[in-house]
Structures are given as C-alpha cells and as structure tokens.
Protein backbone atom coordinates (compact mmCIF):
# COMPACT_ATOMS: atom_id res chain seq x y z
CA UNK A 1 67.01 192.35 69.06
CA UNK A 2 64.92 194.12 71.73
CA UNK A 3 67.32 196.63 73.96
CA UNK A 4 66.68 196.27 77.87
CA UNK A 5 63.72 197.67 79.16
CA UNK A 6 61.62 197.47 75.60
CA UNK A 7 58.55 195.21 75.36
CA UNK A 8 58.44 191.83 74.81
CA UNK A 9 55.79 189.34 74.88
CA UNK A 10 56.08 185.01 74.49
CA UNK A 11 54.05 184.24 72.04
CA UNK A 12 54.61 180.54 72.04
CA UNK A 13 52.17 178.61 73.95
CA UNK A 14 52.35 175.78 76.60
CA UNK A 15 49.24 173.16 75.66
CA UNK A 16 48.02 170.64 78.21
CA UNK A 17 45.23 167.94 77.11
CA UNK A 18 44.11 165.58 79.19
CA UNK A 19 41.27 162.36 78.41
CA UNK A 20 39.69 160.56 81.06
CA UNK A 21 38.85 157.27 80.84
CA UNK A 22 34.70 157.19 80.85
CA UNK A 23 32.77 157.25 83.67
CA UNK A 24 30.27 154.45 84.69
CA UNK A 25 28.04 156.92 85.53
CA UNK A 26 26.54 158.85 82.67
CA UNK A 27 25.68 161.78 84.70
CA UNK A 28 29.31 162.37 85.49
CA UNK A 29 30.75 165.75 83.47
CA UNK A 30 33.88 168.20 83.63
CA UNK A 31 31.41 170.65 82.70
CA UNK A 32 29.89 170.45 86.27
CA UNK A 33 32.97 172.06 87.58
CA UNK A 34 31.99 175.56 88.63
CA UNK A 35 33.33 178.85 86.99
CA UNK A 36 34.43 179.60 91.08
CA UNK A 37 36.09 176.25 90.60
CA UNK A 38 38.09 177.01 87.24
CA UNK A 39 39.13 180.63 88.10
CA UNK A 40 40.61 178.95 90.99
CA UNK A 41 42.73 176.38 88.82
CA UNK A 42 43.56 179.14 86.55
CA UNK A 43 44.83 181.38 89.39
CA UNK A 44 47.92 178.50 90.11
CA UNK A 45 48.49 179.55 86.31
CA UNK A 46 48.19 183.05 86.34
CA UNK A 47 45.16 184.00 84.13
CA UNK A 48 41.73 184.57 83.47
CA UNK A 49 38.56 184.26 82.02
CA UNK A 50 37.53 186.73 79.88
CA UNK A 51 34.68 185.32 77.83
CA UNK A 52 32.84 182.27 77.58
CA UNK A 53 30.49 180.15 75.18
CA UNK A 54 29.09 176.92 75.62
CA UNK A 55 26.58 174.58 73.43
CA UNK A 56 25.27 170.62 74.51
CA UNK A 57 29.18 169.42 73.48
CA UNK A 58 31.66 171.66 74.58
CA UNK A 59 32.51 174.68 77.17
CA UNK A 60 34.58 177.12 75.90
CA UNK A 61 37.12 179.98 77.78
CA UNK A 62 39.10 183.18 76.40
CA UNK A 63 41.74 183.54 78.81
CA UNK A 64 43.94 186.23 79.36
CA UNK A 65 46.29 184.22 77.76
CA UNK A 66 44.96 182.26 75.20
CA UNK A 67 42.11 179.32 75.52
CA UNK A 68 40.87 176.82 77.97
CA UNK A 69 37.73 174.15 76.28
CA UNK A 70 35.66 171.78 78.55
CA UNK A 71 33.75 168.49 77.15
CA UNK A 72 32.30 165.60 79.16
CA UNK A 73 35.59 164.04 79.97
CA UNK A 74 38.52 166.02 78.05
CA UNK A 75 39.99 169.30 79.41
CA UNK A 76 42.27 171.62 77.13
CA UNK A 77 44.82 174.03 78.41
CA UNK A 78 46.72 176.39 76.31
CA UNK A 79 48.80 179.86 77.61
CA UNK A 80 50.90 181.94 76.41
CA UNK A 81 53.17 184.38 77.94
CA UNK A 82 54.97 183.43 81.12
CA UNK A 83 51.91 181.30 82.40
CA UNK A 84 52.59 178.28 84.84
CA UNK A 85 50.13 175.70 83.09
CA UNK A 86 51.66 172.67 85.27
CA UNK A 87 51.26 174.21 88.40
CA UNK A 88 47.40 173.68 87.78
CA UNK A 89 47.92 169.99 87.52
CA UNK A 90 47.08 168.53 91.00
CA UNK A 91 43.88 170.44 91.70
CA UNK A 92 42.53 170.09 88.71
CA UNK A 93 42.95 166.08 88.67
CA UNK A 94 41.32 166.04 92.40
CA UNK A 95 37.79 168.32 90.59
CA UNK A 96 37.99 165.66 88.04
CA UNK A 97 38.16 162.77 90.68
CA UNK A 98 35.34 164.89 92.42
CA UNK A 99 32.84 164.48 89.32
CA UNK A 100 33.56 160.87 88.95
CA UNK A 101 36.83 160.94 86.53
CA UNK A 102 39.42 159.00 88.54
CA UNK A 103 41.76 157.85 85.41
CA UNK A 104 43.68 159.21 83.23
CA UNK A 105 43.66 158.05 79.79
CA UNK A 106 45.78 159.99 77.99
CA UNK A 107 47.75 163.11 78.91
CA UNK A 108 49.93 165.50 76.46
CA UNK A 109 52.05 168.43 77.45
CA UNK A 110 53.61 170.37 74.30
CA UNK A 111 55.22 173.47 73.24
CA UNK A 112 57.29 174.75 70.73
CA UNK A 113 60.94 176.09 72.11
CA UNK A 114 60.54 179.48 73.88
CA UNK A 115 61.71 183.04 72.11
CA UNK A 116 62.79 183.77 75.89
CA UNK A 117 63.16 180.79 78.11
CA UNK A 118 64.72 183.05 80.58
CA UNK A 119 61.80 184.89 81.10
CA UNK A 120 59.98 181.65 82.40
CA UNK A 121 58.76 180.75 86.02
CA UNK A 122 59.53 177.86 87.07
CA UNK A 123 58.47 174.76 86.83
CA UNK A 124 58.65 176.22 83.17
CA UNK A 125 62.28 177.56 82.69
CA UNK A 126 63.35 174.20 80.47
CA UNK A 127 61.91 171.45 79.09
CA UNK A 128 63.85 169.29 81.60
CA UNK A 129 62.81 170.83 84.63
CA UNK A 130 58.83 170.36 83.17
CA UNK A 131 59.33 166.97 82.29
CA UNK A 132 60.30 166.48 86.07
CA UNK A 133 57.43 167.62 87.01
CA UNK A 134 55.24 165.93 85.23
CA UNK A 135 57.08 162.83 85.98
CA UNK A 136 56.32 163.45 89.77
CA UNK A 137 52.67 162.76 89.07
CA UNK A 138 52.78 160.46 86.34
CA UNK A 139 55.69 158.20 86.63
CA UNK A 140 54.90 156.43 83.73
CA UNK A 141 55.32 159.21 80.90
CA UNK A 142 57.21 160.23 78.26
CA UNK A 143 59.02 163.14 76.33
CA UNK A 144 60.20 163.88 73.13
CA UNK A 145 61.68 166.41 71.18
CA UNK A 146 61.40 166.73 67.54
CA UNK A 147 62.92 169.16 64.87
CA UNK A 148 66.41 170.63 65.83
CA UNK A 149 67.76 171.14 69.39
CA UNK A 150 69.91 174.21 68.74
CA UNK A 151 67.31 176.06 66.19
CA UNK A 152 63.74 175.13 65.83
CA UNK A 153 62.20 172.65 67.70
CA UNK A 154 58.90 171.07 69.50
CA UNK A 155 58.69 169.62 72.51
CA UNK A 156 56.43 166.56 73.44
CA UNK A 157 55.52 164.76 76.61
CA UNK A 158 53.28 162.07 76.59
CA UNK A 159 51.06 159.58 79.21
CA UNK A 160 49.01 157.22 78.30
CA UNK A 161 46.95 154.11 79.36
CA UNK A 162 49.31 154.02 82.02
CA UNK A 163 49.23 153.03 86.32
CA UNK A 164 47.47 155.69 87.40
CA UNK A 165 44.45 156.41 89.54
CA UNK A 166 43.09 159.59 91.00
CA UNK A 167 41.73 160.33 94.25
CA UNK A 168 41.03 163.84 95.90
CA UNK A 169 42.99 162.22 98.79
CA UNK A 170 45.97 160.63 96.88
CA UNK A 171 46.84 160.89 93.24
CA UNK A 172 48.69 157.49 91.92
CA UNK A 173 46.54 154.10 93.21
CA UNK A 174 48.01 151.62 90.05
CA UNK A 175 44.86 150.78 88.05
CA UNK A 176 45.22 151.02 84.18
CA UNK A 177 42.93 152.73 82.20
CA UNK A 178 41.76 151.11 78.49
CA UNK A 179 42.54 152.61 75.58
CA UNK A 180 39.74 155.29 74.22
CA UNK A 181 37.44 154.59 71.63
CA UNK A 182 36.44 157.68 70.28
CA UNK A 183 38.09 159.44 67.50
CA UNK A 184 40.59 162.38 68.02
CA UNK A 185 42.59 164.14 65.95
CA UNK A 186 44.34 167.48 66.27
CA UNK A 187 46.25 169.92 63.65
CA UNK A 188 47.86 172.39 65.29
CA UNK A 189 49.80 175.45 63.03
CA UNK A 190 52.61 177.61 64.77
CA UNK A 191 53.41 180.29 62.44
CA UNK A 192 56.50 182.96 63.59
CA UNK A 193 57.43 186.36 61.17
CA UNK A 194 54.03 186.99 59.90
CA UNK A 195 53.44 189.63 57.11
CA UNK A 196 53.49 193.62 58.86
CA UNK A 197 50.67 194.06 56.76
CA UNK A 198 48.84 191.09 58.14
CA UNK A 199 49.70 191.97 61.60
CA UNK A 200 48.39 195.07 61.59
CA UNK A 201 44.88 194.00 61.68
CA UNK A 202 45.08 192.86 65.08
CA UNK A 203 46.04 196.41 66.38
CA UNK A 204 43.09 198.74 68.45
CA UNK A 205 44.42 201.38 66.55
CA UNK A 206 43.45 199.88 63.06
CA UNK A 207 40.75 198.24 64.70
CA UNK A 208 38.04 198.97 67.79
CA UNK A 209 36.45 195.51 67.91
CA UNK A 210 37.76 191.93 67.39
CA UNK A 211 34.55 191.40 65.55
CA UNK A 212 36.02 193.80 62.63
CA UNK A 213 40.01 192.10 62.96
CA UNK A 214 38.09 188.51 62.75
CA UNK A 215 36.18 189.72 59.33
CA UNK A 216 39.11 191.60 57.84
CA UNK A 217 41.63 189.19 58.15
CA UNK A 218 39.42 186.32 57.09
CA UNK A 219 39.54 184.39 60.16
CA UNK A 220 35.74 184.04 59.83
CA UNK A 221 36.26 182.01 56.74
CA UNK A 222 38.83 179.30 58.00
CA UNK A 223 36.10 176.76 59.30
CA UNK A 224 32.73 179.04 58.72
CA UNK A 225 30.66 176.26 60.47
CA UNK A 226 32.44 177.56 63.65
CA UNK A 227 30.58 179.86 66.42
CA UNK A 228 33.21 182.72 67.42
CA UNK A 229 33.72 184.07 70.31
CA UNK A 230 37.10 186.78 69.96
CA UNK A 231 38.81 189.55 71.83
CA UNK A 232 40.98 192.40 70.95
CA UNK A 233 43.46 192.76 73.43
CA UNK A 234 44.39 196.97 73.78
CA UNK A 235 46.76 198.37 72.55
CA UNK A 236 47.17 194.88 70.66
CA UNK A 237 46.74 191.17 70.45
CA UNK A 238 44.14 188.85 69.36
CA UNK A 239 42.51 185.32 70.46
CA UNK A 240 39.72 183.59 69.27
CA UNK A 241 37.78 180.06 70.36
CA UNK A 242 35.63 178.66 67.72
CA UNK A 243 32.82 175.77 68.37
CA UNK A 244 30.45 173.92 66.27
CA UNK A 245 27.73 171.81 67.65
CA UNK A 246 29.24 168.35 66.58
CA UNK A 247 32.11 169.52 69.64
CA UNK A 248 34.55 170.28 67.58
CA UNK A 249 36.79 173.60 68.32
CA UNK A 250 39.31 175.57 66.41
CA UNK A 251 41.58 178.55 68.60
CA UNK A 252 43.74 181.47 67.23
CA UNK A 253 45.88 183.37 69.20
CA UNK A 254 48.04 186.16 67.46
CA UNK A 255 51.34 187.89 69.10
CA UNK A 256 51.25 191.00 66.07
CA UNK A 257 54.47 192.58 67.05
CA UNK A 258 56.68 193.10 64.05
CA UNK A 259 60.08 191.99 66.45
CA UNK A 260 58.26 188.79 68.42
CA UNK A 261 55.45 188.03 65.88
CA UNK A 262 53.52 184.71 66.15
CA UNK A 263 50.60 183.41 65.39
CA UNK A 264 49.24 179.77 66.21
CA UNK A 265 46.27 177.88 64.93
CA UNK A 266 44.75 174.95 66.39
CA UNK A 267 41.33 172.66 65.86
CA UNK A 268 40.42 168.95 66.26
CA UNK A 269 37.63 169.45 63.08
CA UNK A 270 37.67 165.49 61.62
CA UNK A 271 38.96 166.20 58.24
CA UNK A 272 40.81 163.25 55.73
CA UNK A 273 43.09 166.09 54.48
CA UNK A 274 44.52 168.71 55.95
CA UNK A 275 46.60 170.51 53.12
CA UNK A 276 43.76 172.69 52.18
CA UNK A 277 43.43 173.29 55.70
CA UNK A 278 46.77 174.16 55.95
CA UNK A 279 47.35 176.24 52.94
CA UNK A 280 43.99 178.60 54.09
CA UNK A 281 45.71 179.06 57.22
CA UNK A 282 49.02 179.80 55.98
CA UNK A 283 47.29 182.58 53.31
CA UNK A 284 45.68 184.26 55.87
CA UNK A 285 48.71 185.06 57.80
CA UNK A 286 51.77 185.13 55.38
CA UNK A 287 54.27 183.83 57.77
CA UNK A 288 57.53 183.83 57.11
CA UNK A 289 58.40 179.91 58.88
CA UNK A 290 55.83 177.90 60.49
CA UNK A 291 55.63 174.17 62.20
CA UNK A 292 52.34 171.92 61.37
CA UNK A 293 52.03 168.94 63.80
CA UNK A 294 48.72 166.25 63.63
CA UNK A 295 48.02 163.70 65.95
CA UNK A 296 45.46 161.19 65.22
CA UNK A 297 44.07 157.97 67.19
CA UNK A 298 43.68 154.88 65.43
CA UNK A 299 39.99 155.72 65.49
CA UNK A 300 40.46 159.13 63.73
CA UNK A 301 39.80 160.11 59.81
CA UNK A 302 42.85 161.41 59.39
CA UNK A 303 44.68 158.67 60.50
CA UNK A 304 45.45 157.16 57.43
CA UNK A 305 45.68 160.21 55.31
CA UNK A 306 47.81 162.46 57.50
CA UNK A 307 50.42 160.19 55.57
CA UNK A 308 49.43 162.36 52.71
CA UNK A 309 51.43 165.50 54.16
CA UNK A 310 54.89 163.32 54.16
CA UNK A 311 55.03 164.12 50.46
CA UNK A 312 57.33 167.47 49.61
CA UNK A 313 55.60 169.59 47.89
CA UNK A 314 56.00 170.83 44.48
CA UNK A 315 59.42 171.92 43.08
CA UNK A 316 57.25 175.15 41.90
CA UNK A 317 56.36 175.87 45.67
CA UNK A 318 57.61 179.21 47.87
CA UNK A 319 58.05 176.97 50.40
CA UNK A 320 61.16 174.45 51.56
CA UNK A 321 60.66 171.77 53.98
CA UNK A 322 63.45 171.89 56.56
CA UNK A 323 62.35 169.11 58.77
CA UNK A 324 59.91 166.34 58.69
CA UNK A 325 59.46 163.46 61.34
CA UNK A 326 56.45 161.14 62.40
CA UNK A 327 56.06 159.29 65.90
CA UNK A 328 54.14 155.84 66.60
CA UNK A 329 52.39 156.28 70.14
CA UNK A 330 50.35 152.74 71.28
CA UNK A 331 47.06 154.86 70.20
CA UNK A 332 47.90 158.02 68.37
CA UNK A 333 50.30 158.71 65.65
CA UNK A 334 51.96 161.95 65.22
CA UNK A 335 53.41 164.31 62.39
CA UNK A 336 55.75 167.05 63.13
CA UNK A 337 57.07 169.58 60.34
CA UNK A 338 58.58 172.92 59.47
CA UNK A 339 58.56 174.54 56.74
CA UNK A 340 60.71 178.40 55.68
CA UNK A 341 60.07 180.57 52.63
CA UNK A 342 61.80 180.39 50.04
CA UNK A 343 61.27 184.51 49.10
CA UNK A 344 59.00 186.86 49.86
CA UNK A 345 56.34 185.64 47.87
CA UNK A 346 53.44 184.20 49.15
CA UNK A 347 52.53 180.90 47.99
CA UNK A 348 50.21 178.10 48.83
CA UNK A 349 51.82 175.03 49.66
C-alpha cells in the first residue's frame, strides 16, 4: 500500500460511446467539428490532445489521458486518471445537434471499479452519483453492474433507442430513434498486476521513443493491419490509437507502475473469434488478473460466436475463471468475465 504523499496514478478508465441515429443529409459528419471545438469539450474533462491521425473512416486523438476516435456519426471517449468524462456530455450533444445529429441511438457509459474512488471529482466519486447524472439527460437509461460488488467488478450504463431528441436549445424533445443497422462489436481487455519485466518497457528510462516500447513489447504485432500513432509519457506511461482504413480502431493505454499496474486493451476489429485475440493480448502483457467484456449488435460477426468464450477453458490452463455473466440488451448482447492466475506461469488461455 502506497504511504501518504507517494505517487499514485488511476489507471482504470471511464469509456463513453455514443451512436447517432443517421442523418438525412449525407453531408452531415462529427468529423466537421473543429479541433477549437473538441479541445473545448475536452477542457470540461480535463485533458488534451496530444496527437492526431485521421484516414476517409475515422478521426483519431491521443489524449493526455488516454483516447478520443471520431467517425461520421459515433464519438468514443475514454480517460483515465481523475478525468470528468460526463461533464462533457451536454456540449458535446448540442455540436452534434449543430452538424445535423439530433438523436441518440445508443449511448454506453462503463468502467471497471476504481483502485481509488476517493480520489475522484465529482460527478465521478461512485457509480451512483454517475448514474444520476446521466439519468438527468437521458431519463430513459439503464445501469448495471456485473462481477462482484465488494471485489472485482464492472460497471455498465446503458441508453438506447429511447425518447430522446437533441437540440442546441433544449436537450430531451420525445422522438425515438430506430434501431442501427450497421454492425458493431467491441472487445475490450482490462488487465491489472502485469509482469515487472513487461512493464518496464514502457519506462523513458529503458526507452526514448514510444516507437521503440511499441516494437519491443510487440504491440505492433496485435492487429498489424493497424496504423499507430503512440506516445511515451516521461518519466513513464504509454498510449496508443490504432486505425485501419475499413474504420476499425484498436487503443492501449498502460499504467507500468509495479504498485498500481494496469493495462487495458480495446478494438471494434469484426472478428468471429476472439480467443486468439485474447490470448495475444494476454502474452504480451503477462497480467496477473484481467476482465474481457464483448458487446455485439445483432448485426455483428461475433454475435453468434462470442458464445464461444462461455466455455472454461482447459483443465491444463494457468488460468481460473472467477466470474462469468452475459446480458441481453434489445440490440446488443454482452459478455463480461474475469479471469486470475493460477501461478506464476504464463499461459495462453
């Protein structure tokens, strides 16, 4: 346990996704918000941009902490440390209403249970006091939480297809917005007590460039079809945004230090398996517990086969499923589990 006055740094992110439903008119884009425009939504969560690359899909940001992406009509949030991601919420719906997006299809707000919940700002300093906050502009949603209350857990909250219409003038108006038709999926890994060894990578002292941590560690290999765009943070820390030109994205962002360390992992790459995904992931980064969770729309690949991943694994595996659950939404379903090591061997799954 940290003594008062060391340094300690949340790790565990806060991710905000929001869908709108399409616009009539074809010319109408998030990515016609201006960068004057985003640095001024990101200043109600205290960060900033850092680094930026783009292609004819899908705008991507290194933040200060951690990763915001752009497409026509779905915006992606996700911040670490004691960021106020929420706070963002109003202004950023009224830009969207702005450039023709004036429903919301589908909103989620997760996180996995903070190291330090004390250490947040509010509207952030429980799940209960975010969820009524949320619920003050979208009546209509829903929360969750999944895994166990007084250990590990994730928390979920959820909107969708629900009485809601935005306006720069007034944010509710009651229309409801059909359900999308393209396919989504997301895998998200949240990995906590990573090997030292693995860690130490992501130091400036081991390393001067994030170009050297991303080749050494093997990020580079995860999803090679990805363009990278990473920082090394001094004196350490790492995040990375990765896009492809189909508009997919994958996002690292690594917490090295040996008392707090945690590492997450996160793409929406259309795959009808994830467990070799899963097992790369995990072998890069030798954690010592992690949490996978999937969602997938009815539209998606994977959302048959995520099923796949409800099996336990091999009596012969390192690894012990503690917790497994799966949730039914009206167009997504979603997997949530955790996993602990068995030793100190690593293993694949």
């Amino acid at each position: 346990m940290l003594g008062n006055g060391e340094h300690f740094f949340e790790g565990v992110e806060k991710l905000l996704e929001i869908w709108f439903e399409e616009s009539s008119n074809s010319e109408n884009d998030l990515r016609n918000i201006s960068r004057a425009d985003w640095e001024n939504v990101l200043s109600h969560v205290n960060c900033e941009i850092i680094s930026t690359s783009k292609n004819d899909v899908i705008d991507a940001f290194v933040l200060s902490e951690s990763s915001m992406f752009v497409s026509k009509r779905r915006w992606i949030l996700k911040t670490c440390g004691t960021t106020t991601p929420l706070k963002c919420l109003s202004l950023l719906l009224k830009l969207a209403a702005t450039n023709g997006f004036t429903i919301v299809a589908d909103l989620f707000y997760s996180r996995k249970n903070f190291t330090r919940p004390e250490a947040q700002i509010t509207p952030h300093q429980g799940f209960t006091e975010e969820v009524t906050y949320l619920d003050s502009i979208f009546p209509n949603g829903r929360s969750y939480c999944l895994g166990s209350m007084n250990l590990e857990c994730w928390y979920l909250y959820t909107f969708s297809r629900a009485d809601i219409k935005i306006s720069p003038e007034q944010i509710t108006d009651g229309k409801v917005a059909d359900s999308d038709s393209d396919p989504d999926q997301t895998i998200e890994i949240l990995m906590q007590d990573l090997h030292p060894e693995k860690m130490g990578i992501f130091h400036k002292e081991k390393f001067a460039s994030a170009h050297e941590a991303t080749l050494k560690s093997g990020i580079d290999t995860i999803l090679p079809s990805m363009h990278i765009d990473d920082f090394l943070f001094d004196p350490c820390g790492y995040s990375m945004n990765g896009i492809n030109e189909k508009g997919e994205y994958m996002t690292i962002h690594i917490t090295p230090e040996n008392q707090f360390s945690y590492v997450s992992f996160e793409t929406n790459v259309a795959l009808s398996n994830y467990r070799k995904l899963i097992n790369q992931v995990i072998n890069t980064f030798k954690p010592g517990k992690f949490i996978v969770t999937i969602f997938a729309n009815k539209c998606s690949l994977a959302y048959e086969t995520m099923k796949e991943l409800e099996v336990e694994y091999s009596k012969g595996s390192h690894w012990k499923r503690t917790d497994m659950q799966c949730c039914n939404f009206p167009s997504y379903n979603l997997l949530f589990a955790q996993y602990s090591h068995t030793d100190k061997k690593g293993d694949n799954l």
